[in-house]
C-alpha atoms as a PDB file:
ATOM      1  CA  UNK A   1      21.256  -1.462  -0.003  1.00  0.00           C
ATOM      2  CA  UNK A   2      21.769   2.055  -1.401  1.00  0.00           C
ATOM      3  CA  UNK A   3      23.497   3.391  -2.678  1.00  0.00           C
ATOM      4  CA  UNK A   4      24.799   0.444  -4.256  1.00  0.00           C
ATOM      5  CA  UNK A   5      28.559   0.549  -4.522  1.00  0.00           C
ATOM      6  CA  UNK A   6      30.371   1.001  -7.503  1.00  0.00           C
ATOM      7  CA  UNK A   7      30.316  -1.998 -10.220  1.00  0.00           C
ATOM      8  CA  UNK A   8      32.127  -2.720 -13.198  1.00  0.00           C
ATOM      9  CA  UNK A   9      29.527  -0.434 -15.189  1.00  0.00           C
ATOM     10  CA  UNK A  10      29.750   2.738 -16.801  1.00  0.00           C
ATOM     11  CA  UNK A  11      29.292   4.906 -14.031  1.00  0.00           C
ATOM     12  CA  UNK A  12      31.001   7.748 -13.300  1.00  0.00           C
ATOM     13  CA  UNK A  13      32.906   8.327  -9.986  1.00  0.00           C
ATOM     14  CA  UNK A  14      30.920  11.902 -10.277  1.00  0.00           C
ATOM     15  CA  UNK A  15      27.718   9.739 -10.594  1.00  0.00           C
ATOM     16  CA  UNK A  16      28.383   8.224  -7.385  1.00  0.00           C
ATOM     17  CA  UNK A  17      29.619  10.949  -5.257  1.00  0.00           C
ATOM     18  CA  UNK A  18      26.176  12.981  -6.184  1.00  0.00           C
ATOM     19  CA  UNK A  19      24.242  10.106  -5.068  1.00  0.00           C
ATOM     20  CA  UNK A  20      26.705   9.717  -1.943  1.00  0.00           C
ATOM     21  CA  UNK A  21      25.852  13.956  -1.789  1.00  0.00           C
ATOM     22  CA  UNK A  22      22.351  13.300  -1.779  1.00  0.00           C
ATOM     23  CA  UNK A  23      22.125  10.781   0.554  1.00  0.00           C
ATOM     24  CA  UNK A  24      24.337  12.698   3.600  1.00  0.00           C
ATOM     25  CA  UNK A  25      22.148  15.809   2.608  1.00  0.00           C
ATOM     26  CA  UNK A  26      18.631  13.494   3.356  1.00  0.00           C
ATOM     27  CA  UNK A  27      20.447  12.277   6.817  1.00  0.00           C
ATOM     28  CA  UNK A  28      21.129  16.265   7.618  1.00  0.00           C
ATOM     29  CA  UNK A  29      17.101  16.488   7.460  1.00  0.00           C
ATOM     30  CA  UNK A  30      15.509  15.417  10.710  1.00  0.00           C
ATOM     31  CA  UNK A  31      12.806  12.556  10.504  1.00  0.00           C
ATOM     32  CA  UNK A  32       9.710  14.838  11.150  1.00  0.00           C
ATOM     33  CA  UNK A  33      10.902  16.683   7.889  1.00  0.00           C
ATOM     34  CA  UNK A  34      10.587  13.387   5.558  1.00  0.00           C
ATOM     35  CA  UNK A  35       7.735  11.526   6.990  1.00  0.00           C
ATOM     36  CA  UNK A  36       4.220  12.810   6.657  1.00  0.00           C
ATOM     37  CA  UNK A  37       2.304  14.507   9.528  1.00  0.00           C
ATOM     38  CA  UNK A  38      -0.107  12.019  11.748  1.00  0.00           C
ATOM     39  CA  UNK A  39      -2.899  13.964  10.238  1.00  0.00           C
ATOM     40  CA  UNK A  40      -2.015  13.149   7.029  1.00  0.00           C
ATOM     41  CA  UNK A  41      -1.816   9.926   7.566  1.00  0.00           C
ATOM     42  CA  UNK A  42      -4.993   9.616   9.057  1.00  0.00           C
ATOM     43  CA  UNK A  43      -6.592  11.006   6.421  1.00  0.00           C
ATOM     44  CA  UNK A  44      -5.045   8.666   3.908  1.00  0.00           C
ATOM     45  CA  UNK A  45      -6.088   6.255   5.914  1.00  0.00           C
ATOM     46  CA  UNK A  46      -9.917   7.147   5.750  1.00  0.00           C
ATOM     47  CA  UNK A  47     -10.027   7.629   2.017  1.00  0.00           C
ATOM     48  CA  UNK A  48      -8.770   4.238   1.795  1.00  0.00           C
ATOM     49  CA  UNK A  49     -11.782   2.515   4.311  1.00  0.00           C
ATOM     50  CA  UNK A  50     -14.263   4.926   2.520  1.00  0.00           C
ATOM     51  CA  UNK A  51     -13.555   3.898  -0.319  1.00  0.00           C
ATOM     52  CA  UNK A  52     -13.480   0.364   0.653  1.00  0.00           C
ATOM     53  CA  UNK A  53     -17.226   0.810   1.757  1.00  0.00           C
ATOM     54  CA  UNK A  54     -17.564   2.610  -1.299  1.00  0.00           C
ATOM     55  CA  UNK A  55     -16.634  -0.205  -3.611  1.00  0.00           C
ATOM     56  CA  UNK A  56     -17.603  -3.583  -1.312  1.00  0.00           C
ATOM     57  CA  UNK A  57     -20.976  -3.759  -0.178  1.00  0.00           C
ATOM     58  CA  UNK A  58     -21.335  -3.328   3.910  1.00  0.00           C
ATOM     59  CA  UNK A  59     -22.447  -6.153   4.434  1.00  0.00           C
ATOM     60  CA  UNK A  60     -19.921  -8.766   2.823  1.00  0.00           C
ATOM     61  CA  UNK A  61     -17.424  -6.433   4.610  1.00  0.00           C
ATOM     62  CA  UNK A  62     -15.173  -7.060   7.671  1.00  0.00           C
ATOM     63  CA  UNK A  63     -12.446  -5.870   9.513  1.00  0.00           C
ATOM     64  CA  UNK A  64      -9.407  -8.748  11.046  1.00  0.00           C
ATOM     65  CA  UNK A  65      -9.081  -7.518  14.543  1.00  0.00           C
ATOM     66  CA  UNK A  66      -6.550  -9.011  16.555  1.00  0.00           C
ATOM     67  CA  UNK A  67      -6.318  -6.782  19.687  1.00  0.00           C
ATOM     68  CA  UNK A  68      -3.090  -5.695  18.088  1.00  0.00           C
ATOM     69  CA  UNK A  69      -2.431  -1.742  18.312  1.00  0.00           C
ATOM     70  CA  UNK A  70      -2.753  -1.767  14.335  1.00  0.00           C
ATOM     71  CA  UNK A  71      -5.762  -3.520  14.004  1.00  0.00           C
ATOM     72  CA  UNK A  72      -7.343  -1.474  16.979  1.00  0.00           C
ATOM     73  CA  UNK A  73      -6.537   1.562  15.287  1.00  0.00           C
ATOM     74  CA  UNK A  74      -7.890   0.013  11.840  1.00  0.00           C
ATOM     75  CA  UNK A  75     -11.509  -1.176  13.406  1.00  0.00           C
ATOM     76  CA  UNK A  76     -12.162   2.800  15.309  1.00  0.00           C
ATOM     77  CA  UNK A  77     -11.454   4.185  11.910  1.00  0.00           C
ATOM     78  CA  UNK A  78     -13.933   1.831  10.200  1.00  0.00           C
ATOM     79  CA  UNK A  79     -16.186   2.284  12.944  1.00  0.00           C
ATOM     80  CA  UNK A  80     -16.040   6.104  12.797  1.00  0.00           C
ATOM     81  CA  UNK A  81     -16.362   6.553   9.465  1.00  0.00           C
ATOM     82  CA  UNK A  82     -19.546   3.620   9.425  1.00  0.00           C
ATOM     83  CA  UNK A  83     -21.191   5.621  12.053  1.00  0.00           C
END
């Protein structure tokens, strides 16, 4: 849990009230601010499979599909960056 409350250490009470600052001034930001766009993520995602194909050769390759939402999304990236 953090931020982790104040131990028998030598910490500072100002130590802990900037890290109790920073933390209200994160919640003030709204999530969209902090968390990276869907685009981005998508294109993380297809650096990692490419380079997956990159490194392993296609044919000793394969993608767990489960029906799941994640592992749907997973295989049509694989499959559109295979194609």
């Amino acid at each position: 849990m953090w931020p982790r409350p104040l131990a028998a250490s030598n910490r500072s009470i100002t130590s802990v009230a900037q890290r109790w600052t920073s933390v209200v001034n994160l919640r003030k930001l709204s999530p969209v601010a902090l968390a990276p766009s869907l685009q981005q993520k998508l294109d993380q995602s297809r650096f990692v499979i490419e380079e997956a194909f990159d490194t392993h050769p296609l044919d000793a390759t394969v993608v767990a599909w489960s029906a799941g939402k994640d592992s749907t999304l997973l295989l049509a990236l694989a499959l559109e960056i295979n194609r």
